[in-house]
Protein backbone atom coordinates (compact mmCIF):
# COMPACT_ATOMS: atom_id res chain seq x y z
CA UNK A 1 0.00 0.00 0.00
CA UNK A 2 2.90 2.10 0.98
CA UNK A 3 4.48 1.65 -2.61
CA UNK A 4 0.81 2.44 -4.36
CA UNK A 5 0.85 6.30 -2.51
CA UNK A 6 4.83 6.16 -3.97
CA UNK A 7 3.49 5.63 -7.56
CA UNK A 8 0.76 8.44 -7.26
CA UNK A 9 3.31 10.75 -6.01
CA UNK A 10 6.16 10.73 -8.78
CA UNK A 11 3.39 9.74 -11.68
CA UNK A 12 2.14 13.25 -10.53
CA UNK A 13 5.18 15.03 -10.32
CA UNK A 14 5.42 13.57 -13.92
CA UNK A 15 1.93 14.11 -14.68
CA UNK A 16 2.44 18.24 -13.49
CA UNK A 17 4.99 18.59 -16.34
CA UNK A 18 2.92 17.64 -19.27
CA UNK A 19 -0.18 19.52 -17.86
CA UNK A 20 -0.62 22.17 -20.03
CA UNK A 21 -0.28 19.26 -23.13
CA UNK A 22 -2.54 17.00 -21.69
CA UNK A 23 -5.40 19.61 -20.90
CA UNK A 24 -5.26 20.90 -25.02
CA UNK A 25 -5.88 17.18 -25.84
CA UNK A 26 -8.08 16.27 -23.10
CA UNK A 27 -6.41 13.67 -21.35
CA UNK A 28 -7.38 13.52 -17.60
CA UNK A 29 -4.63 12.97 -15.50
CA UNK A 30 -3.41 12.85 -11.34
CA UNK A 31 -2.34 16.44 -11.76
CA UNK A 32 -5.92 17.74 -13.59
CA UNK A 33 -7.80 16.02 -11.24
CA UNK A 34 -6.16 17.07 -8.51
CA UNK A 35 -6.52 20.98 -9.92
CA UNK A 36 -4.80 23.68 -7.52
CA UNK A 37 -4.23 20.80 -4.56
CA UNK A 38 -1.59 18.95 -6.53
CA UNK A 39 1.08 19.69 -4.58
CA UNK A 40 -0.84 18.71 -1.16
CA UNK A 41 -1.52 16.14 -2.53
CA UNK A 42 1.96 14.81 -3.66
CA UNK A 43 3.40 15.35 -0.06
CA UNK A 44 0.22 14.04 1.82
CA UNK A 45 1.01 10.99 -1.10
CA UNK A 46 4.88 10.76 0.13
CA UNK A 47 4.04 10.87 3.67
CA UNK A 48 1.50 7.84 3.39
CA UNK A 49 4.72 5.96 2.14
CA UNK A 50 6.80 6.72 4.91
CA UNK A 51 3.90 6.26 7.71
CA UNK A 52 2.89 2.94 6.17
CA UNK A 53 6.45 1.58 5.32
CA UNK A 54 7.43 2.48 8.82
CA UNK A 55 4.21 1.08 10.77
CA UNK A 56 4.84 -2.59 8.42
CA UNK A 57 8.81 -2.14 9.45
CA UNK A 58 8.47 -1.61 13.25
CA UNK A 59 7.89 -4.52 14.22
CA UNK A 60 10.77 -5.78 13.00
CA UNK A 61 13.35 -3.90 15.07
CA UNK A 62 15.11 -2.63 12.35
CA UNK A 63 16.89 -0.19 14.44
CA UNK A 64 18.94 2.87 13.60
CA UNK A 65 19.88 2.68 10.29
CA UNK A 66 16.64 2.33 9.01
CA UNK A 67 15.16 5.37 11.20
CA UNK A 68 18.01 7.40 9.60
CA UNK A 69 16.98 6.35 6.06
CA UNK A 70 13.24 7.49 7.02
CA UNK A 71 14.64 10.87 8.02
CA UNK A 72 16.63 11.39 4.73
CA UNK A 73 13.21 10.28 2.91
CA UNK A 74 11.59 12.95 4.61
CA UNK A 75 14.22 15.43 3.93
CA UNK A 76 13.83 14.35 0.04
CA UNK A 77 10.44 14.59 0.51
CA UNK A 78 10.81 18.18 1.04
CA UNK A 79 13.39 18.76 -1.39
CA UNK A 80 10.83 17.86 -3.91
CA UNK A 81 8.11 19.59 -2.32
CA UNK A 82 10.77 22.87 -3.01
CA UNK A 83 10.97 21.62 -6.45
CA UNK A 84 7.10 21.15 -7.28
CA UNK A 85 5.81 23.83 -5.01
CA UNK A 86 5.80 26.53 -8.57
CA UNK A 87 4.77 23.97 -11.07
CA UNK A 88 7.36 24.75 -12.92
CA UNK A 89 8.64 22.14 -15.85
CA UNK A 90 12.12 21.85 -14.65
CA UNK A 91 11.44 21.82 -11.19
CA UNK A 92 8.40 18.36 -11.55
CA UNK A 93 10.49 16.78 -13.91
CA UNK A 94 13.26 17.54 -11.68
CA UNK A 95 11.67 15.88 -8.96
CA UNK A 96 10.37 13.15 -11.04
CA UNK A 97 13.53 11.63 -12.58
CA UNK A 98 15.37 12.07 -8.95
CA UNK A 99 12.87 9.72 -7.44
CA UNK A 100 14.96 6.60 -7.48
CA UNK A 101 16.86 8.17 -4.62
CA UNK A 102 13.53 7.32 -2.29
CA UNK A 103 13.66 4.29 -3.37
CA UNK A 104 17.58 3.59 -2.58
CA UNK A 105 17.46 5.51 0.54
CA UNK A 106 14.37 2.81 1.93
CA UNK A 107 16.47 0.01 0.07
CA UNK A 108 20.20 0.96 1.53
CA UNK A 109 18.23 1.83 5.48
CA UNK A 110 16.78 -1.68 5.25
CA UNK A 111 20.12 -3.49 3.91
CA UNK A 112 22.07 -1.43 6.50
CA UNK A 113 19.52 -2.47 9.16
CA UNK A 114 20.38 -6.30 8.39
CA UNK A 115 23.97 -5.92 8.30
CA UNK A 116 24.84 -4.46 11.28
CA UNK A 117 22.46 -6.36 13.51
């Protein structure tokens, strides 16, 4: 579930570039439904991933590393909210195509976690 609010979030980060495109040929997208609460709705979307992935982790004790990871999410999490917050081109796509870092962050804090237990 965690990963389903991380696919809304960059697909609409993506989505916000092509706007402008999309509503001349009338293709409904995240970031047209969404209208003027896009970027809410992005960050409410990245904090659902890090609440659920760290409610399903807890229980297993992953300990430090994997807190720290969760912190530098959040702290990319607001890097792209700075990014997105103008709607700019450069700053969504921006945003979108540095997205993989998420993803290694949550990958390295859990591999860390294991390591050095």
């Amino acid at each position: 579930l965690g990963n389903l609010f991380w696919v809304l979030a960059y697909d609409t980060e993506y989505a916000m570039v092509d706007r402008d495109d999309d509503l001349k040929i009338g293709m409904k997208t995240s970031a047209i439904t969404l209208g003027r609460f896009d970027v809410a709705a992005i960050v409410a979307f990245y904090l659902l991933l890090v609440l659920i992935w760290g409610v399903a982790l807890a229980p297993l004790a992953l300990g430090v590393p994997f807190w720290l990871a969760m912190g530098l999410v959040l702290a990319q999490v607001a890097w792209h909210f700075t990014l997105i917050r103008h709607r700019t081109r450069e700053g969504c796509f921006t945003a979108f195509t540095s997205n993989h870092w998420i993803g290694f962050t949550l990958f390295a804090g859990i591999v860390a976690s294991y390591a050095l237990r």
